[in-house]
Protein backbone atom coordinates (compact mmCIF):
# COMPACT_ATOMS: atom_id res chain seq x y z
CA UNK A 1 -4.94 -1.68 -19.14
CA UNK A 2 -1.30 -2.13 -18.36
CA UNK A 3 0.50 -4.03 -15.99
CA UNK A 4 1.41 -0.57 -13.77
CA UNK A 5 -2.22 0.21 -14.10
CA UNK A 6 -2.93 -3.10 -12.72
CA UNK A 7 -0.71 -3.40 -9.81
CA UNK A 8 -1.99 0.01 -8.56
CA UNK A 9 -5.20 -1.58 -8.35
CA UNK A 10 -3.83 -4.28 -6.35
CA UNK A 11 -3.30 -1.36 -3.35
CA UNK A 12 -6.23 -0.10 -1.21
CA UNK A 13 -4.07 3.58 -1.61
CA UNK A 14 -3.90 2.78 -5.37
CA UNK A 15 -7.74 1.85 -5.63
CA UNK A 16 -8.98 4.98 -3.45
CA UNK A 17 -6.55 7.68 -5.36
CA UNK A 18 -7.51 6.51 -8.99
CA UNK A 19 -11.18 6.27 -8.29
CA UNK A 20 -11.07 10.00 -6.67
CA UNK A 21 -9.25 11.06 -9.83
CA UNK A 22 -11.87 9.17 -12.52
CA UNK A 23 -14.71 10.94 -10.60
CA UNK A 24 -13.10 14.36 -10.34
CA UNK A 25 -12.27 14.20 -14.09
CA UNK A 26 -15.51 13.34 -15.13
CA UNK A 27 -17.11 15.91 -12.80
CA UNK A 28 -14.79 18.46 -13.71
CA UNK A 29 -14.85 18.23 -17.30
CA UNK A 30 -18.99 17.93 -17.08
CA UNK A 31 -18.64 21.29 -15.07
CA UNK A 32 -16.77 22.91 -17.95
CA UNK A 33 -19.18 21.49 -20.76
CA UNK A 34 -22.58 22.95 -18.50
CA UNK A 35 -20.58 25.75 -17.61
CA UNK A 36 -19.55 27.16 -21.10
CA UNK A 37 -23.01 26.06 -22.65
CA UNK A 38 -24.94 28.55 -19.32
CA UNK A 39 -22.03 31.11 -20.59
CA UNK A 40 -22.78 31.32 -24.05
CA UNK A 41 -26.65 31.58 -23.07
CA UNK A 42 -26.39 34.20 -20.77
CA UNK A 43 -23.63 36.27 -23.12
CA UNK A 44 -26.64 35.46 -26.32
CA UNK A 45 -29.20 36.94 -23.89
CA UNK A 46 -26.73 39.74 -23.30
CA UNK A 47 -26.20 40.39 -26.99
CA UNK A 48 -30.04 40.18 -27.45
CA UNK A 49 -31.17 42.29 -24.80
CA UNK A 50 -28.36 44.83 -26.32
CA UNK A 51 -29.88 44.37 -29.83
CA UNK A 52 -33.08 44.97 -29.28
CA UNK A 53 -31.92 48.15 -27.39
CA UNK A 54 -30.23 49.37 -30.54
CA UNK A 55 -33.49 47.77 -32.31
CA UNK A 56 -35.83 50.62 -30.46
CA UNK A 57 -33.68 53.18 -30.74
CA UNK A 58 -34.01 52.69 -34.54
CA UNK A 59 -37.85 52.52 -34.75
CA UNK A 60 -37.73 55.55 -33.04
CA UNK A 61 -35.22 57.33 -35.19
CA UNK A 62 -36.30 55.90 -38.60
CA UNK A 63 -37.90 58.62 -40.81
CA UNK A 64 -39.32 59.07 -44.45
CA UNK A 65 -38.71 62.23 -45.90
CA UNK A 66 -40.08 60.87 -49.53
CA UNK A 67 -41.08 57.18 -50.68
CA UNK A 68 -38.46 55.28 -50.78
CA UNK A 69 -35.99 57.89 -49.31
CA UNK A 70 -35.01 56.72 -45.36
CA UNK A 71 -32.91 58.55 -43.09
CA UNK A 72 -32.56 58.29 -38.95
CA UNK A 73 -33.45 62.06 -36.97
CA UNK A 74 -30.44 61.09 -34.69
CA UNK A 75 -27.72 58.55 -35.52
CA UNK A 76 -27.40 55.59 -33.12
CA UNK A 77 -25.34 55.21 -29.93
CA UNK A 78 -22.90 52.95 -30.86
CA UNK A 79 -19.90 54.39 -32.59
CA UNK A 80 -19.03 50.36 -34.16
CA UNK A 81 -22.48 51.23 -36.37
CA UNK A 82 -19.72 53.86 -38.44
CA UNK A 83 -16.70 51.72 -38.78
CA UNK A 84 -16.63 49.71 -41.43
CA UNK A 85 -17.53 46.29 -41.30
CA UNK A 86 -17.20 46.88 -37.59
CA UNK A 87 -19.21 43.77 -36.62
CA UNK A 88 -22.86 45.82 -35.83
CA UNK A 89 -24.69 46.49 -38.32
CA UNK A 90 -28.46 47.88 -38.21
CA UNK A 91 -30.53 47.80 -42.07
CA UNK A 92 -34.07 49.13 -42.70
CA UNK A 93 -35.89 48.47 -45.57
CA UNK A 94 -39.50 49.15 -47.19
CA UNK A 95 -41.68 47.13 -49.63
CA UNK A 96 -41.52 50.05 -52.05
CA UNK A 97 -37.85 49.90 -52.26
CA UNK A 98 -36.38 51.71 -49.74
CA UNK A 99 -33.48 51.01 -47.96
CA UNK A 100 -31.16 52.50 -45.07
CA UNK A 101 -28.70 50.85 -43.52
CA UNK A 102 -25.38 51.93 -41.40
CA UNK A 103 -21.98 52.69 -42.23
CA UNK A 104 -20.70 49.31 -41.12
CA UNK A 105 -22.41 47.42 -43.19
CA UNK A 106 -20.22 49.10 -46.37
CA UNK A 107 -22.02 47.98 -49.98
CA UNK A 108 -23.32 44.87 -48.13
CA UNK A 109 -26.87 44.00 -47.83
CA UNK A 110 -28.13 41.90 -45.49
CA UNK A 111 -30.72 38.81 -46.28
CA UNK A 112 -33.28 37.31 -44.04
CA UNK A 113 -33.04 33.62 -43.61
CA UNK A 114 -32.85 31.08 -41.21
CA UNK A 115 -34.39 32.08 -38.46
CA UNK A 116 -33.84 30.97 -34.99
CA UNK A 117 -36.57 31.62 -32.81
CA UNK A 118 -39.27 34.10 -31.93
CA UNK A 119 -39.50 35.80 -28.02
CA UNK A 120 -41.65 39.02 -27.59
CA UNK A 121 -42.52 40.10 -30.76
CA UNK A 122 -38.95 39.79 -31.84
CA UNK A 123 -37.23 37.21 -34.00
CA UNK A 124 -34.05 35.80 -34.21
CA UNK A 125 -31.98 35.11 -37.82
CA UNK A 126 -28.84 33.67 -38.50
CA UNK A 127 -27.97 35.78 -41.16
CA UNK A 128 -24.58 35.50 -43.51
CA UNK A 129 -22.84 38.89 -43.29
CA UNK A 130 -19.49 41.00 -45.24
CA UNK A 131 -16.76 38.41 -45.93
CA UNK A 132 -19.23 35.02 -45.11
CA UNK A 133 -19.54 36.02 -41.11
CA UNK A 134 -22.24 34.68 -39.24
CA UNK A 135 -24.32 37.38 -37.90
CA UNK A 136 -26.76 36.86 -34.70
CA UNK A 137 -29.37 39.19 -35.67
CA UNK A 138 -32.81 40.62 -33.97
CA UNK A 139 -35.10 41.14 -36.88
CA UNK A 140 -38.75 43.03 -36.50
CA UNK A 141 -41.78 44.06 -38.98
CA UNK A 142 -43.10 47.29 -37.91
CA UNK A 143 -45.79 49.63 -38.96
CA UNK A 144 -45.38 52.85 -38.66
CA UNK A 145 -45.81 56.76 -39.74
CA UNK A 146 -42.52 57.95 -40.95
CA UNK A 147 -43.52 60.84 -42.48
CA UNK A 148 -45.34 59.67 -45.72
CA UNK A 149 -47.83 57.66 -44.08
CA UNK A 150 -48.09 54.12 -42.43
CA UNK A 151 -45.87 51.47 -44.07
CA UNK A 152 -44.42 48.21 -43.32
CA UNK A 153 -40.35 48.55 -42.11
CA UNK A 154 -38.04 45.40 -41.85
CA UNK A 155 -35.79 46.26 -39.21
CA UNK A 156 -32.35 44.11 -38.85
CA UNK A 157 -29.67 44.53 -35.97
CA UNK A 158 -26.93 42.35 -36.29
CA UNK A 159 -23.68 41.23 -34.37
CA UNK A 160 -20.98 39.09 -35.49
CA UNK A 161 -20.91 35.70 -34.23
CA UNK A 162 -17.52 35.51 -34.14
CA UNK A 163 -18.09 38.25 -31.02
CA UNK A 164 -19.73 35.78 -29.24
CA UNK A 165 -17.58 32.98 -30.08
CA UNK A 166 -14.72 34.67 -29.19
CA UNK A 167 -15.94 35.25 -25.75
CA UNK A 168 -17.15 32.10 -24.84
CA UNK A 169 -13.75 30.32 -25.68
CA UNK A 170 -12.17 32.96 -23.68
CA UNK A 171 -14.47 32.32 -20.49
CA UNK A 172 -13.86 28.28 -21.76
CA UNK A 173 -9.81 28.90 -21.41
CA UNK A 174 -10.02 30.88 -18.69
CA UNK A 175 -12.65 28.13 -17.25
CA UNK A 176 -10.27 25.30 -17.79
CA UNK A 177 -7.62 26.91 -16.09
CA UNK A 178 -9.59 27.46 -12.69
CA UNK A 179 -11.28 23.82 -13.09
CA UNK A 180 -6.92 22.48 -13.50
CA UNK A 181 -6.14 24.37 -10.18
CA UNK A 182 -9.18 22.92 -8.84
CA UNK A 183 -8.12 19.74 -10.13
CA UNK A 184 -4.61 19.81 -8.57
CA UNK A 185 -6.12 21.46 -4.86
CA UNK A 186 -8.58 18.31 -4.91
CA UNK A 187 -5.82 15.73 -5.32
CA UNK A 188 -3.89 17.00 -3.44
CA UNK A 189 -6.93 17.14 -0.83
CA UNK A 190 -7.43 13.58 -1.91
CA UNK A 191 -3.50 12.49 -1.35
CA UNK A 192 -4.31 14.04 2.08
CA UNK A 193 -7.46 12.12 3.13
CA UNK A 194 -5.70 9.18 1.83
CA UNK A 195 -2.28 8.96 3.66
CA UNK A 196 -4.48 10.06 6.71
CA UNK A 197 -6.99 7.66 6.40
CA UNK A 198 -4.85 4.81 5.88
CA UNK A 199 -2.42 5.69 8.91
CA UNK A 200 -3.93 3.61 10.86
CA UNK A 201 -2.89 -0.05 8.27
CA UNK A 202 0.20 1.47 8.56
CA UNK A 203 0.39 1.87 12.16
CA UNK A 204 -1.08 -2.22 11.98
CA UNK A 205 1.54 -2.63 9.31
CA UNK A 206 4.65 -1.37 12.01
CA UNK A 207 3.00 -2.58 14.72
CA UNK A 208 2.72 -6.38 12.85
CA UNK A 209 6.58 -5.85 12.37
CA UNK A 210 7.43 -5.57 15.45
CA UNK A 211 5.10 -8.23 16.86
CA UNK A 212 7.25 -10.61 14.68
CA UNK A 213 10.32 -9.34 16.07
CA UNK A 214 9.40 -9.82 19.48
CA UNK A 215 9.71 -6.23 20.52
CA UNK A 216 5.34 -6.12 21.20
CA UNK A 217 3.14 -9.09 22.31
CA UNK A 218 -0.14 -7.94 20.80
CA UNK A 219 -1.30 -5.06 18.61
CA UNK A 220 -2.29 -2.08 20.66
CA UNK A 221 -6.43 -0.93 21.14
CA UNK A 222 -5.99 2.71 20.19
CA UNK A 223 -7.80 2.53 16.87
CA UNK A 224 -10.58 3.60 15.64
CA UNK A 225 -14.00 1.90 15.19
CA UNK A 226 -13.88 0.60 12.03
CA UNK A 227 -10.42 -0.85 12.80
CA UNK A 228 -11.09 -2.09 16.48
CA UNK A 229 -12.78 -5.59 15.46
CA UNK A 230 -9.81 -6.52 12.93
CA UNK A 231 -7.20 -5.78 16.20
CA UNK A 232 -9.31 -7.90 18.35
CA UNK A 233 -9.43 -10.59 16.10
CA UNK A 234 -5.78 -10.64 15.63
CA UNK A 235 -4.99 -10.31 19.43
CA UNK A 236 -7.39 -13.44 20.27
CA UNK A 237 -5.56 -15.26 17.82
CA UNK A 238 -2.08 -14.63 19.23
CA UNK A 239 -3.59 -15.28 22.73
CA UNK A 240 -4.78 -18.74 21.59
CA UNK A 241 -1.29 -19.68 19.82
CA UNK A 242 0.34 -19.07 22.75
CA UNK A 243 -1.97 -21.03 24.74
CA UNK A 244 -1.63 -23.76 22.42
CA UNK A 245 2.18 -23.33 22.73
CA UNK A 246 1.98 -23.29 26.26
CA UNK A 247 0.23 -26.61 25.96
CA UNK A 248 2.32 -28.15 23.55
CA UNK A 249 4.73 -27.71 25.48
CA UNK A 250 3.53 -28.79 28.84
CA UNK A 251 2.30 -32.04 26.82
CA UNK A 252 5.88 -32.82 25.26
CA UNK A 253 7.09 -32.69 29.03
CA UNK A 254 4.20 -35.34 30.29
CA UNK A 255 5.09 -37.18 27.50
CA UNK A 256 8.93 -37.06 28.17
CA UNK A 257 8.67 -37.93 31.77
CA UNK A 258 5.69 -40.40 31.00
CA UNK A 259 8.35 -42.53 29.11
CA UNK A 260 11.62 -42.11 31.49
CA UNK A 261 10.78 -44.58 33.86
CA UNK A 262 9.83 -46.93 31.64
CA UNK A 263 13.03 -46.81 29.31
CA UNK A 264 15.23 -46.65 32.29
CA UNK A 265 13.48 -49.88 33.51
CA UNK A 266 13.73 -51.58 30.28
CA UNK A 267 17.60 -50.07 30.42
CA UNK A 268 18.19 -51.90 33.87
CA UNK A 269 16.60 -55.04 32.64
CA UNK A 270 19.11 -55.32 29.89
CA UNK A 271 21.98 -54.66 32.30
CA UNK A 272 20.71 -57.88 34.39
CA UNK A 273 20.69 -59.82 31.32
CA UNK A 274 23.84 -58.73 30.13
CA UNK A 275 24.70 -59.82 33.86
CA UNK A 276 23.51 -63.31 33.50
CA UNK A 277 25.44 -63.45 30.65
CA UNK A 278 22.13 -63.77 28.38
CA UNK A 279 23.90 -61.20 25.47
CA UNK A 280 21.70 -62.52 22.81
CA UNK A 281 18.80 -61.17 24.50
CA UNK A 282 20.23 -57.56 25.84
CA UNK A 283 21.67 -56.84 22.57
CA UNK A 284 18.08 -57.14 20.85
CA UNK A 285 16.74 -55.14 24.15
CA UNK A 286 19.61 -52.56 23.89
CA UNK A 287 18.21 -52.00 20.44
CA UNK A 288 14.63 -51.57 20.89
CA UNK A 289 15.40 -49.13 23.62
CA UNK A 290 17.66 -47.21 21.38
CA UNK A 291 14.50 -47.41 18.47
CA UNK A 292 12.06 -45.98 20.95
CA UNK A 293 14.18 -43.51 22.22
CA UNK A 294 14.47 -42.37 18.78
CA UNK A 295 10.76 -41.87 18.36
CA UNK A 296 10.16 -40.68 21.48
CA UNK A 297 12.64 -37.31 20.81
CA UNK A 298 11.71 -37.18 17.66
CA UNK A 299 8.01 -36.88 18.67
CA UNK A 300 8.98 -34.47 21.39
CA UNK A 301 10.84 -32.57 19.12
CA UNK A 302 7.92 -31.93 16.60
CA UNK A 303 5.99 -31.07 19.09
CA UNK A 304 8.38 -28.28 20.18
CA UNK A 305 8.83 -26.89 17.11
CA UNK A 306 5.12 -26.63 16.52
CA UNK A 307 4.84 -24.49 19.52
CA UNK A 308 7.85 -22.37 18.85
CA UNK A 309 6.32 -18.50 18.10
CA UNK A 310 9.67 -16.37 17.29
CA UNK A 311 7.18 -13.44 16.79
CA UNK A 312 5.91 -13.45 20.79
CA UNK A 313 9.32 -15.03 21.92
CA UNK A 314 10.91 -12.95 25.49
CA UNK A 315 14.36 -12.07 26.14
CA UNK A 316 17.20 -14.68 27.24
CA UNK A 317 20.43 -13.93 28.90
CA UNK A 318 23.35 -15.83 26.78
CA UNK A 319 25.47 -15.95 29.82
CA UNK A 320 23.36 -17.02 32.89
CA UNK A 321 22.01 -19.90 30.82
CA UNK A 322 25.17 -21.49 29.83
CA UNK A 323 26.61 -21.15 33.68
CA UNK A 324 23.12 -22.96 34.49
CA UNK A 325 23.63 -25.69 31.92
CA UNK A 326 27.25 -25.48 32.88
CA UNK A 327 26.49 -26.21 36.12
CA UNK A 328 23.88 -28.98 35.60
CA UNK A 329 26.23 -30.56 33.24
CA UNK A 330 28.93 -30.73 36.19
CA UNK A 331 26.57 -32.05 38.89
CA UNK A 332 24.62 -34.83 36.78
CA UNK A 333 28.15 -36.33 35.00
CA UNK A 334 30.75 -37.76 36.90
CA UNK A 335 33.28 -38.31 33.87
CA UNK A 336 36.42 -36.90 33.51
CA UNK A 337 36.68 -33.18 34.60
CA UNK A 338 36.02 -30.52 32.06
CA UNK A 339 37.92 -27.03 31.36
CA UNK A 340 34.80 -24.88 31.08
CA UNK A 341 36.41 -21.65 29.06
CA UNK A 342 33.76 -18.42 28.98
CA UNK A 343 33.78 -15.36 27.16
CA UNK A 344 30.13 -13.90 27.07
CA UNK A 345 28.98 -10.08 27.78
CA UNK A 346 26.71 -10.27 30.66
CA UNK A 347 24.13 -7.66 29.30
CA UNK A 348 23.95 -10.06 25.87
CA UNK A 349 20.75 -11.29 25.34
CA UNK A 350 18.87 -13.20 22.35
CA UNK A 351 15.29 -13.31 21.04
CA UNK A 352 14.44 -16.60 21.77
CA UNK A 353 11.89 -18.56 24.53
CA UNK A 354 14.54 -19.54 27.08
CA UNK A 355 13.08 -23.38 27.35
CA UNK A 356 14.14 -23.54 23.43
CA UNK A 357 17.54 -21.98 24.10
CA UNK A 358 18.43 -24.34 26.93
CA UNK A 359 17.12 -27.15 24.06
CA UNK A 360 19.65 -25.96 21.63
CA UNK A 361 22.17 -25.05 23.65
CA UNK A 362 21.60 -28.34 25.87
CA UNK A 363 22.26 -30.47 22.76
CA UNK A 364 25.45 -28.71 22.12
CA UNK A 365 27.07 -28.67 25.27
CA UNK A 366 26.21 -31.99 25.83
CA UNK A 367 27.81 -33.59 22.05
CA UNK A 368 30.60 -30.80 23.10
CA UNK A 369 31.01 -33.03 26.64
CA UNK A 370 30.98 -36.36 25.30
CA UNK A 371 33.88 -35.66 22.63
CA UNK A 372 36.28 -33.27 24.35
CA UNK A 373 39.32 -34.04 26.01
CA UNK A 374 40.40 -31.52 28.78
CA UNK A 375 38.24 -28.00 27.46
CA UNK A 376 35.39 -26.22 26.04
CA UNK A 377 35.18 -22.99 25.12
CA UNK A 378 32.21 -20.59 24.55
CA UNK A 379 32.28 -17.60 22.88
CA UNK A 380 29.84 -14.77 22.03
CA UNK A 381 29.58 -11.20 20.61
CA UNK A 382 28.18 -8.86 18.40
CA UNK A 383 28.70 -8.98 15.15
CA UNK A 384 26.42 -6.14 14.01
CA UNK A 385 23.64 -3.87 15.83
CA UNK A 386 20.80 -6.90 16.27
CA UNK A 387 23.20 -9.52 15.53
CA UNK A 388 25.04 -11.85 17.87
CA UNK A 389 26.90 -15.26 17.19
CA UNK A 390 27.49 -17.44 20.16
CA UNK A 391 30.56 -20.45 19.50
CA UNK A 392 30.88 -23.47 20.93
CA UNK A 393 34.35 -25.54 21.02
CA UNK A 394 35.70 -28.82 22.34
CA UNK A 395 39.09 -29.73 21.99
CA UNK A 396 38.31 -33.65 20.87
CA UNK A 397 39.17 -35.37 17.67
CA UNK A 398 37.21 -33.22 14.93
CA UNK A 399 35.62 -34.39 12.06
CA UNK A 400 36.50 -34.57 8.16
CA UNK A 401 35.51 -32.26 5.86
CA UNK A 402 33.22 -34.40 3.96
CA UNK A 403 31.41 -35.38 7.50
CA UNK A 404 30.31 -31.45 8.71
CA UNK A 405 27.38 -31.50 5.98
CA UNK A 406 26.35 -34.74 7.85
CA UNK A 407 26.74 -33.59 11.57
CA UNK A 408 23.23 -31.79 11.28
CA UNK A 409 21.32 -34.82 9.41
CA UNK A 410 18.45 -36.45 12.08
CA UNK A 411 19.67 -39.74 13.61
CA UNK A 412 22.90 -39.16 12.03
CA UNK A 413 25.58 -40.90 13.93
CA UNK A 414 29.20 -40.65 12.75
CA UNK A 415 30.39 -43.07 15.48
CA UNK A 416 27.99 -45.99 16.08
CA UNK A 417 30.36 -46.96 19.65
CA UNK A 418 28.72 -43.61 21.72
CA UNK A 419 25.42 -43.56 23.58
CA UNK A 420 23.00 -41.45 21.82
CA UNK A 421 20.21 -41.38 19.28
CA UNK A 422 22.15 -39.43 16.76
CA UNK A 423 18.94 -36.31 17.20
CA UNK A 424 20.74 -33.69 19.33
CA UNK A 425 22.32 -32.27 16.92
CA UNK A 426 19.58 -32.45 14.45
CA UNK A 427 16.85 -31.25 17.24
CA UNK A 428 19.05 -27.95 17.65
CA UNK A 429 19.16 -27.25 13.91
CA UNK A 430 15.48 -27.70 13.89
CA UNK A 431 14.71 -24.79 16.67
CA UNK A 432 17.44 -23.14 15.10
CA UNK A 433 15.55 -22.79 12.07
CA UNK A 434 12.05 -22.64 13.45
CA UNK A 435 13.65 -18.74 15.12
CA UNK A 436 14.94 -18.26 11.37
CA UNK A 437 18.82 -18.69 13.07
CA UNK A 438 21.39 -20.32 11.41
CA UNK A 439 23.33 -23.18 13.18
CA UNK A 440 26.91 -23.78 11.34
CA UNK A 441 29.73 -26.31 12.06
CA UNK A 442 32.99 -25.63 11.48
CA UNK A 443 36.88 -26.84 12.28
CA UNK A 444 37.24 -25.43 15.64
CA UNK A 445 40.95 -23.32 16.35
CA UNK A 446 41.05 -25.76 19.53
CA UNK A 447 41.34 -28.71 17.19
CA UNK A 448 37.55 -30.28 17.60
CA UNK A 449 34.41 -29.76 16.33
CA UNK A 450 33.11 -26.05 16.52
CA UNK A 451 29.07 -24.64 16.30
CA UNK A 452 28.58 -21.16 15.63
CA UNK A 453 24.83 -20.02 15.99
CA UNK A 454 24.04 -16.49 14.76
CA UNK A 455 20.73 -15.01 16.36
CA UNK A 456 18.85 -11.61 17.17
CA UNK A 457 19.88 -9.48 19.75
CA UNK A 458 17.06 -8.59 22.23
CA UNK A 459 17.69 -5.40 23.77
């Protein structure tokens, strides 16, 4: 079995259409075998009923005008018994040496031997005729007054086999013709009942497809039976992940407020140090705050990504949620004012929860902030059908080459003097890639540090 032979088998479609085939070509060519044997019988029974027919005509034609001298009143029906080595041939003979036989049969004489079977009275002989033919033959002893007397007759009526042969390969061809038609309706019929009866794993198939891409939330009911528990199945299970989402969320939030008061405690306590001028002590404070910081986001970013489902993930409006970070941004910060620059469709929208794009985009605006120096831009389009990429610029120092593979590293810091855990960055990338999205950096036109994030367009 070959490898094409064995990768069909790998496909329900595959499985059902070669085991249809194997059984229609074994029924089929059964048919023709049973068929052509109950042909050949019935066309034998044919020739025998025809034989003996010719048989009686001869016992009652068959007359002895001396010993040993035969002739028939009346010649028999068939014309084939006068043409030479026609095929039928009839033969009587006596024990005393007479002999009559027709036309057909030329200067040939038939033998008895091997007989076939007896029915009625009558038996059957495969007898060797003119030129080594096989002759089916009906072959009687009968007494009777021919003129001279009772006597003994051997009566022979013979057809060539060939005859019979001949037809029953013709009905054969002809069989194995109709059987191929049949052959071809029936896969065809099968081809049908397949592709039908599988629509509905390829209505799953589509429907799976566009559960991933957001455009569905769950598979719909409108299946049949044997289908129906399967559906179920897989709608409880996206149910339950997003409830477990839901709650993985909800718990990275408890756990994010649970440990702001504390750190910003712990924060004011190592101002009042610093205050008393105990620096030692603040400096070693300052750093385990900065440590569990660290852990804490990157706990609370695991724990977002695990509940990030891009398949079940709702529309989000580009533009209203930068204005809304925008606008937080402006109202928590009271730094040096910032150039906000905007250029977003208002009808351009992503496939992504919007919790996970204010994360991203949160992260970005926010490294964007602490670096510029007057301006940041943000940018967005289409840049094909279901594609948009959304660009964020500041207009601060930049990077160096070398340093934009390292931006994206977790608790990467390229200048140790800022605030921050070095995991913005990195937390963005991560729900970035959790949605499949790509996040790049680049050498903005501003003169700073650009991100470009390319993502799915939700209609």
């Amino acid at each position: 079995m070959n490898k094409s032979t064995l990768s069909t088998f790998h496909t329900l479609k595959g499985r059902l259409i070669l085991l249809s085939v194997g059984i229609f070509a074994i029924a089929l060519v059964v048919a023709w075998f049973a068929l052509s044997n109950l042909f050949e019988k019935h066309v034998e029974a044919r020739i025998q009923s025809e034989l003996t027919n010719h048989l009686n005509q001869l016992i009652l034609s068959i007359k002895e005008n001396k010993p040993g001298k035969l002739s028939l009143q009346k010649p028999l029906s068939d014309p084939r018994f006068n043409q030479p080595f026609s095929g039928l041939y009839w033969q009587v003979s006596s024990k005393d040496g007479g002999l009559l036989k027709s036309r057909s049969l030329w200067d040939f004489k038939l033998g008895v031997s091997n007989k076939i079977k007896t029915a009625n009275g009558l038996q059957e002989y495969s007898i060797n005729g003119p030129d080594d033919s096989e002759l089916f033959s009906m072959v009687q002893y009968v007494s009777l007054d021919a003129g001279s007397g009772e006597k003994f007759f051997l009566m022979i009526v013979s057809l060539d086999h060939s005859e019979i042969t001949k037809a029953v390969d013709n009905f054969s061809y002809d069989l194995a013709l109709a059987l191929g038609t049949l052959a071809i309706i029936l896969l065809i019929t099968v081809l049908i009942q397949v592709f039908v009866g599988l629509a509905p794993l390829r209505k799953i198939k589509t429907e799976l497809a566009q559960l991933q891409s957001g455009e569905r939330q769950n598979l719909d009911d409108s299946y049949p039976e044997e289908v129906l528990p399967v559906i179920k199945q897989i709608n409880d299970f996206i149910k339950s992940q997003e409830i477990a989402a839901e709650r993985g969320r909800a718990r990275a939030s408890d756990l994010a407020h649970g440990f702001k008061t504390p750190l910003s405690i712990l924060t004011a306590e190592a101002r009042r140090l610093e205050a008393q001028g105990n620096t030692h002590s603040t400096q070693i404070l300052r750093q385990q705050i900065t440590i569990m910081r660290q852990h804490v986001e990157r706990e609370l970013a695991r724990a977002k990504l695990q509940s990030i489902q891009p398949q079940t993930s709702k529309k989000t409006n580009i533009k209203d949620t930068i204005e809304k970070l925008i606008a937080t941004f402006e109202r928590l910060t009271d730094e040096r004012p910032i150039n906000w620059i905007i250029d977003i469709p208002a009808d351009l929208s992503i496939q992504m929860d919007s919790g996970d794009f204010v994360e991203v985009c949160g992260n970005l605006l926010e490294n964007a902030q602490k670096w510029s120096k007057t301006s940041i831009a943000i940018y967005a389009k289409k840049i094909r059908n279901d594609r948009v990429v959304l660009e964020i610029e500041d207009d601060g120092p930049g990077v160096e080459d070398s340093q934009l593979e390292e931006i994206l590293q977790r608790g990467k810091r390229l200048d140790e003097t800022t605030n921050g855990t070095g995991l913005g960055l990195a937390i963005a990338n991560d729900i970035m890639q959790a949605y499949h999205y790509s996040l790049e950096p680049y050498h903005a036109k501003r003169g700073g540090l650009g991100m470009r994030l390319f993502m799915t367009i939700k209609d």
